[in-house]
N, C-alpha and C. Protein backbone atom coordinates (compact mmCIF):
# COMPACT_ATOMS: atom_id res chain seq x y z
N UNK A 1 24.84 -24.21 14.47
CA UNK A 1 23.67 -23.37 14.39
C UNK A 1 22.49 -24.16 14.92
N UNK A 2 21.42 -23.57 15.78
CA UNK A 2 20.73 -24.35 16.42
C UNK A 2 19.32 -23.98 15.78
N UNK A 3 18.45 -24.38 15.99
CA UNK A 3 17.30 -24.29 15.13
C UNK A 3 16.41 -22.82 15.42
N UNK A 4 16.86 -22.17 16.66
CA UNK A 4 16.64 -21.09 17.51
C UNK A 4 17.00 -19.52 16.11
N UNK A 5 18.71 -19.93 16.27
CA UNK A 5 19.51 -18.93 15.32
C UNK A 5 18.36 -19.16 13.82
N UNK A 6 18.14 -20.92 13.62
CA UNK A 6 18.07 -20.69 11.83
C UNK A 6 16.72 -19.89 11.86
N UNK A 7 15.45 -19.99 12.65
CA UNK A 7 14.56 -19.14 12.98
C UNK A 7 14.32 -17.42 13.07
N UNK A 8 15.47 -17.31 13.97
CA UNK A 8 15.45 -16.22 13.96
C UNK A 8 16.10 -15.24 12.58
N UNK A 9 17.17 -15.45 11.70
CA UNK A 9 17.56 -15.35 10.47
C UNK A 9 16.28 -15.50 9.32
N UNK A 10 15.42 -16.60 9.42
CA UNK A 10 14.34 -16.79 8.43
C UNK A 10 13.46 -15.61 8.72
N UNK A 11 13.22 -15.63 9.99
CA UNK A 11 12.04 -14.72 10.64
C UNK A 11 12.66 -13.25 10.18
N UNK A 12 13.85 -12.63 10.55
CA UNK A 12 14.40 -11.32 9.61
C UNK A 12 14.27 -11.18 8.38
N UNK A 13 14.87 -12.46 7.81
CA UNK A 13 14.79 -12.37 6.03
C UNK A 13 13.37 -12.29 5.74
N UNK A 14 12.09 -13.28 6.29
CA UNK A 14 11.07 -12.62 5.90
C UNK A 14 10.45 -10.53 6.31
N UNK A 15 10.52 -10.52 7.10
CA UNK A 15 10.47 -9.03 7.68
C UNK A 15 11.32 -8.15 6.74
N UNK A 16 12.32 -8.53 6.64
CA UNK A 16 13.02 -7.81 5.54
C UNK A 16 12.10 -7.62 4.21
N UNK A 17 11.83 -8.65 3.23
CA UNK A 17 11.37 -8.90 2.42
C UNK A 17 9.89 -8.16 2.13
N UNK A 18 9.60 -8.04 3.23
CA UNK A 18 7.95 -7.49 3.71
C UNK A 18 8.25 -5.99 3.53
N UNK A 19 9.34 -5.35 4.55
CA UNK A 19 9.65 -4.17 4.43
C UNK A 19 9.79 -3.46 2.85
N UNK A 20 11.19 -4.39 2.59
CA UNK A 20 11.19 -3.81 1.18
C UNK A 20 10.64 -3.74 -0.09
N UNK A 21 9.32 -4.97 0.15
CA UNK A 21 8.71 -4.73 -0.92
C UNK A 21 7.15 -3.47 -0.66
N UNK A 22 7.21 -3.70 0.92
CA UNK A 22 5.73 -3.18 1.21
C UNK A 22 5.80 -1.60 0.53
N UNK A 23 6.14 -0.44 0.35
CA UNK A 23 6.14 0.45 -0.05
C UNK A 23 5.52 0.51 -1.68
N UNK A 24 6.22 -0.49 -2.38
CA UNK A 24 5.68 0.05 -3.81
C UNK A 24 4.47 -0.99 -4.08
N UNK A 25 4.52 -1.95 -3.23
CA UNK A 25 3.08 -2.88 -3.30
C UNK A 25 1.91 -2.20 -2.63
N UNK A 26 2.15 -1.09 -1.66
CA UNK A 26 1.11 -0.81 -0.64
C UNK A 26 0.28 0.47 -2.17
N UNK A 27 1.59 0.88 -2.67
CA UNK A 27 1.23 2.74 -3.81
C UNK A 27 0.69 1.22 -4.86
N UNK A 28 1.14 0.54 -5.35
CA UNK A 28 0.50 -0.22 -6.50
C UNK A 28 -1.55 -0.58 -6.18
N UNK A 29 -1.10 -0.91 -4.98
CA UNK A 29 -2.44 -1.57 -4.41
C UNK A 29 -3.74 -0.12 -4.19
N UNK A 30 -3.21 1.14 -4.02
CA UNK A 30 -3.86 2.11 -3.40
C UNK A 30 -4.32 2.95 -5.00
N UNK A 31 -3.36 2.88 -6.18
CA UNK A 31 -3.67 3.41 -7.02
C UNK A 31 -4.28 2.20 -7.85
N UNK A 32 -4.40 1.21 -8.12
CA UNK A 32 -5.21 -0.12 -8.54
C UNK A 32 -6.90 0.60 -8.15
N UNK A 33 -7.13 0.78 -6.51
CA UNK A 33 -8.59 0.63 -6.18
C UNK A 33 -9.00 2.41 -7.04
N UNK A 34 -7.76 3.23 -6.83
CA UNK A 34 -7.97 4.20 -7.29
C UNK A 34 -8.81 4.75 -8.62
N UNK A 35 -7.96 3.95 -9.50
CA UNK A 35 -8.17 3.91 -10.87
C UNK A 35 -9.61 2.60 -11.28
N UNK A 36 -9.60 1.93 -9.90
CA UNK A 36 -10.89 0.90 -10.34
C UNK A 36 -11.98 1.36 -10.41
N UNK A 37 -12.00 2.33 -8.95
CA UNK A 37 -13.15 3.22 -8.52
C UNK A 37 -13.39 4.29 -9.56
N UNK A 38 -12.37 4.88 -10.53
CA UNK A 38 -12.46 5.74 -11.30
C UNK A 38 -13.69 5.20 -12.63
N UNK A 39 -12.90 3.65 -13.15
CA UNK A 39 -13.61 3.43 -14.22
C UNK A 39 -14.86 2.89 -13.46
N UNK A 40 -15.48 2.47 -12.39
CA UNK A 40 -16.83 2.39 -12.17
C UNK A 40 -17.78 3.06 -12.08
N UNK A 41 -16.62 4.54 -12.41
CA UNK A 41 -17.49 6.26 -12.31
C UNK A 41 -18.16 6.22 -13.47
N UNK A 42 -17.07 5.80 -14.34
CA UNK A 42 -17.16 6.58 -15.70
C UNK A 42 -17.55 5.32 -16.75
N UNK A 43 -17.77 4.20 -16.55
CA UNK A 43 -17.75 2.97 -17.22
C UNK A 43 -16.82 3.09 -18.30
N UNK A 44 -15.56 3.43 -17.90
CA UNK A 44 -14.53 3.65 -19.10
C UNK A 44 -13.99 1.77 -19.09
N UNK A 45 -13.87 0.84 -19.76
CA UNK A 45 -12.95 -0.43 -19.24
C UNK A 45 -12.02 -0.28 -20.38
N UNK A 46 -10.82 0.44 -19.86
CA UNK A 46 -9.61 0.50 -20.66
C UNK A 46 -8.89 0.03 -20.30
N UNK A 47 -8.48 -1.55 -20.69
CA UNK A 47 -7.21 -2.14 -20.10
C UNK A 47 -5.79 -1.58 -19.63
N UNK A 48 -5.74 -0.75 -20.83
CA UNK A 48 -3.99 0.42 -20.46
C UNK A 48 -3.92 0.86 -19.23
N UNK A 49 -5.57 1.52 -18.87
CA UNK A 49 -5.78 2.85 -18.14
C UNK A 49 -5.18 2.21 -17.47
N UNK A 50 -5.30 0.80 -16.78
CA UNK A 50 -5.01 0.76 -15.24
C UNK A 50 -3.19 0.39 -15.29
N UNK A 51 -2.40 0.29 -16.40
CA UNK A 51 -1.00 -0.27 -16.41
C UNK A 51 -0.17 1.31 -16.01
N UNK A 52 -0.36 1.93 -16.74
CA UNK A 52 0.11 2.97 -16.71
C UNK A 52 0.49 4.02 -15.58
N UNK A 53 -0.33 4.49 -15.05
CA UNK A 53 -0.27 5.05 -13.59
C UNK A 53 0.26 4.18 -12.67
N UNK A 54 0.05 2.83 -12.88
CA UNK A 54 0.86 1.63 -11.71
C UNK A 54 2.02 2.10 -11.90
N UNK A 55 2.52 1.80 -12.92
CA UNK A 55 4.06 1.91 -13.46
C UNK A 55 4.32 2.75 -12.96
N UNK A 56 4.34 4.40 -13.63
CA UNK A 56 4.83 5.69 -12.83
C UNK A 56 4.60 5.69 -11.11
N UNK A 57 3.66 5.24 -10.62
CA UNK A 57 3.49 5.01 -9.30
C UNK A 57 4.49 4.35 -8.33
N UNK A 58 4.24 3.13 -8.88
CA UNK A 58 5.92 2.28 -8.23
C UNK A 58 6.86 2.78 -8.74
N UNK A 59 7.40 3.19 -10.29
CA UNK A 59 8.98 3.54 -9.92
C UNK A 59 9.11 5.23 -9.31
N UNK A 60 8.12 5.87 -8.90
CA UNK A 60 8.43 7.05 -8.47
C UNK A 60 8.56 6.41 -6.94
N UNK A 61 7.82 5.35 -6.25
CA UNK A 61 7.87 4.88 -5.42
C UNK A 61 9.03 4.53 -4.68
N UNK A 62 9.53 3.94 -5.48
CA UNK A 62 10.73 3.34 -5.63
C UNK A 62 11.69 3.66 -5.62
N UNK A 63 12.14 4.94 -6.40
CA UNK A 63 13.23 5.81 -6.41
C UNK A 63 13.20 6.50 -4.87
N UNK A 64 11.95 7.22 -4.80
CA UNK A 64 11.59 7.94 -3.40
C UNK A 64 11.87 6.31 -2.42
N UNK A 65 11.60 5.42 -2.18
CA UNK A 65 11.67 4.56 -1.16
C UNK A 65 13.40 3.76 -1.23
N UNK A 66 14.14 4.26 -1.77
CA UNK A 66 15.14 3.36 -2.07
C UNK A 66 16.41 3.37 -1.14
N UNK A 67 16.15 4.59 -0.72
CA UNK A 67 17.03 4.44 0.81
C UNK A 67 16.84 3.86 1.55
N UNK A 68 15.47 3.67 2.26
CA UNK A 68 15.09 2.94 3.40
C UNK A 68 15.25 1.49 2.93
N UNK A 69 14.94 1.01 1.47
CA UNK A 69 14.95 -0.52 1.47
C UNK A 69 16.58 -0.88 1.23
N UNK A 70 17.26 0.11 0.82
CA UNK A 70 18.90 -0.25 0.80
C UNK A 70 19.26 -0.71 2.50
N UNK A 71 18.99 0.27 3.22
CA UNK A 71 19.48 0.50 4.67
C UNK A 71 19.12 -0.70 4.98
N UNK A 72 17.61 -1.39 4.75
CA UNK A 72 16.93 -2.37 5.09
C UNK A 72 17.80 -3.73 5.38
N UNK A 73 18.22 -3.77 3.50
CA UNK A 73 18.88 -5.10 3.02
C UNK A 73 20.20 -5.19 3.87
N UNK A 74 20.76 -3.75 3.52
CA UNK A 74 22.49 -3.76 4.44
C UNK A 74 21.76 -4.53 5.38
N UNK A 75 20.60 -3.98 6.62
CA UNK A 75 20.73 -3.96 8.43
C UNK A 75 20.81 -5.66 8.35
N UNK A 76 20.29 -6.31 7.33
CA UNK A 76 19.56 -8.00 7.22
C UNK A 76 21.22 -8.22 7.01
N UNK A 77 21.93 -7.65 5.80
CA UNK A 77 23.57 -8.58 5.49
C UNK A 77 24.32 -8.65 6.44
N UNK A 78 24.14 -7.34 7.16
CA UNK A 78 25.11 -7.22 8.34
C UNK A 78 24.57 -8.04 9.48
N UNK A 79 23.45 -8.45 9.60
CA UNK A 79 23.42 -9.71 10.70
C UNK A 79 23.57 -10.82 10.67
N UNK A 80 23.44 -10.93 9.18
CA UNK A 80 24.05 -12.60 8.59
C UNK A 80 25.16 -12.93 8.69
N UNK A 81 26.32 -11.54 8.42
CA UNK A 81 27.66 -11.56 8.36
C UNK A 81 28.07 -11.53 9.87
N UNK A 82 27.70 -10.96 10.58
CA UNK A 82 28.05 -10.55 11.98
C UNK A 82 27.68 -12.24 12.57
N UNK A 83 26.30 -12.49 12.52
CA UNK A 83 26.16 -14.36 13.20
C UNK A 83 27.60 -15.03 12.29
N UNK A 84 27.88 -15.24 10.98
CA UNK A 84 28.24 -15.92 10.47
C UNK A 84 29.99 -15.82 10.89
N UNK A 85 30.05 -14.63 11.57
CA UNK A 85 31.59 -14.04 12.51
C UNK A 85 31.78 -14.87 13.43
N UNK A 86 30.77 -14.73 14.00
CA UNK A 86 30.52 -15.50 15.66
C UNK A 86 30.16 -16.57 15.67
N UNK A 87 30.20 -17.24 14.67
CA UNK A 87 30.25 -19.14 14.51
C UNK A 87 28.17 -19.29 15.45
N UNK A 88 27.52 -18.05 14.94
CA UNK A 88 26.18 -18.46 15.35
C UNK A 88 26.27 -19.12 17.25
């Protein structure tokens, strides 16, 4: 394996990693400013307020995103397995 291959494998596994987490980090991050902007309406500072809606947010996220990050992980195993066929 030449330093080319171990690159290019790191460089997927990160991209991978990016992919599959970016979906429920992007809904975590969008309902965070959501709910921030809310209590700066209302000067509510309820620690819960902001746990709660995260939660339901990402795992509805999650469930809804779980095909694409399955497909994701397979497309990453199957190139590890496929180099790791072909002696890289």
């Amino acid at each position: 394996m030449s330093e080319a291959d171990a690159l290019d494998i790191v460089q997927r596994a990160i991209w991978t990693i990016l992919a599959a987490s970016g979906p429920a980090v992007f809904v975590a991050m969008f309902v965070g400013v959501g709910i921030a902007f809310l209590q700066a309406l209302t000067q509510v500072q309820e620690i819960t307020l902001t746990f709660v809606p995260k939660i339901v947010a990402i795992l509805v996220t999650v469930a809804v995103s779980a095909p694409f990050v399955g497909a994701e992980i397979s497309s990453f195993t199957t190139l590890v397995f496929s180099r790791i066929e072909s002696g890289f």
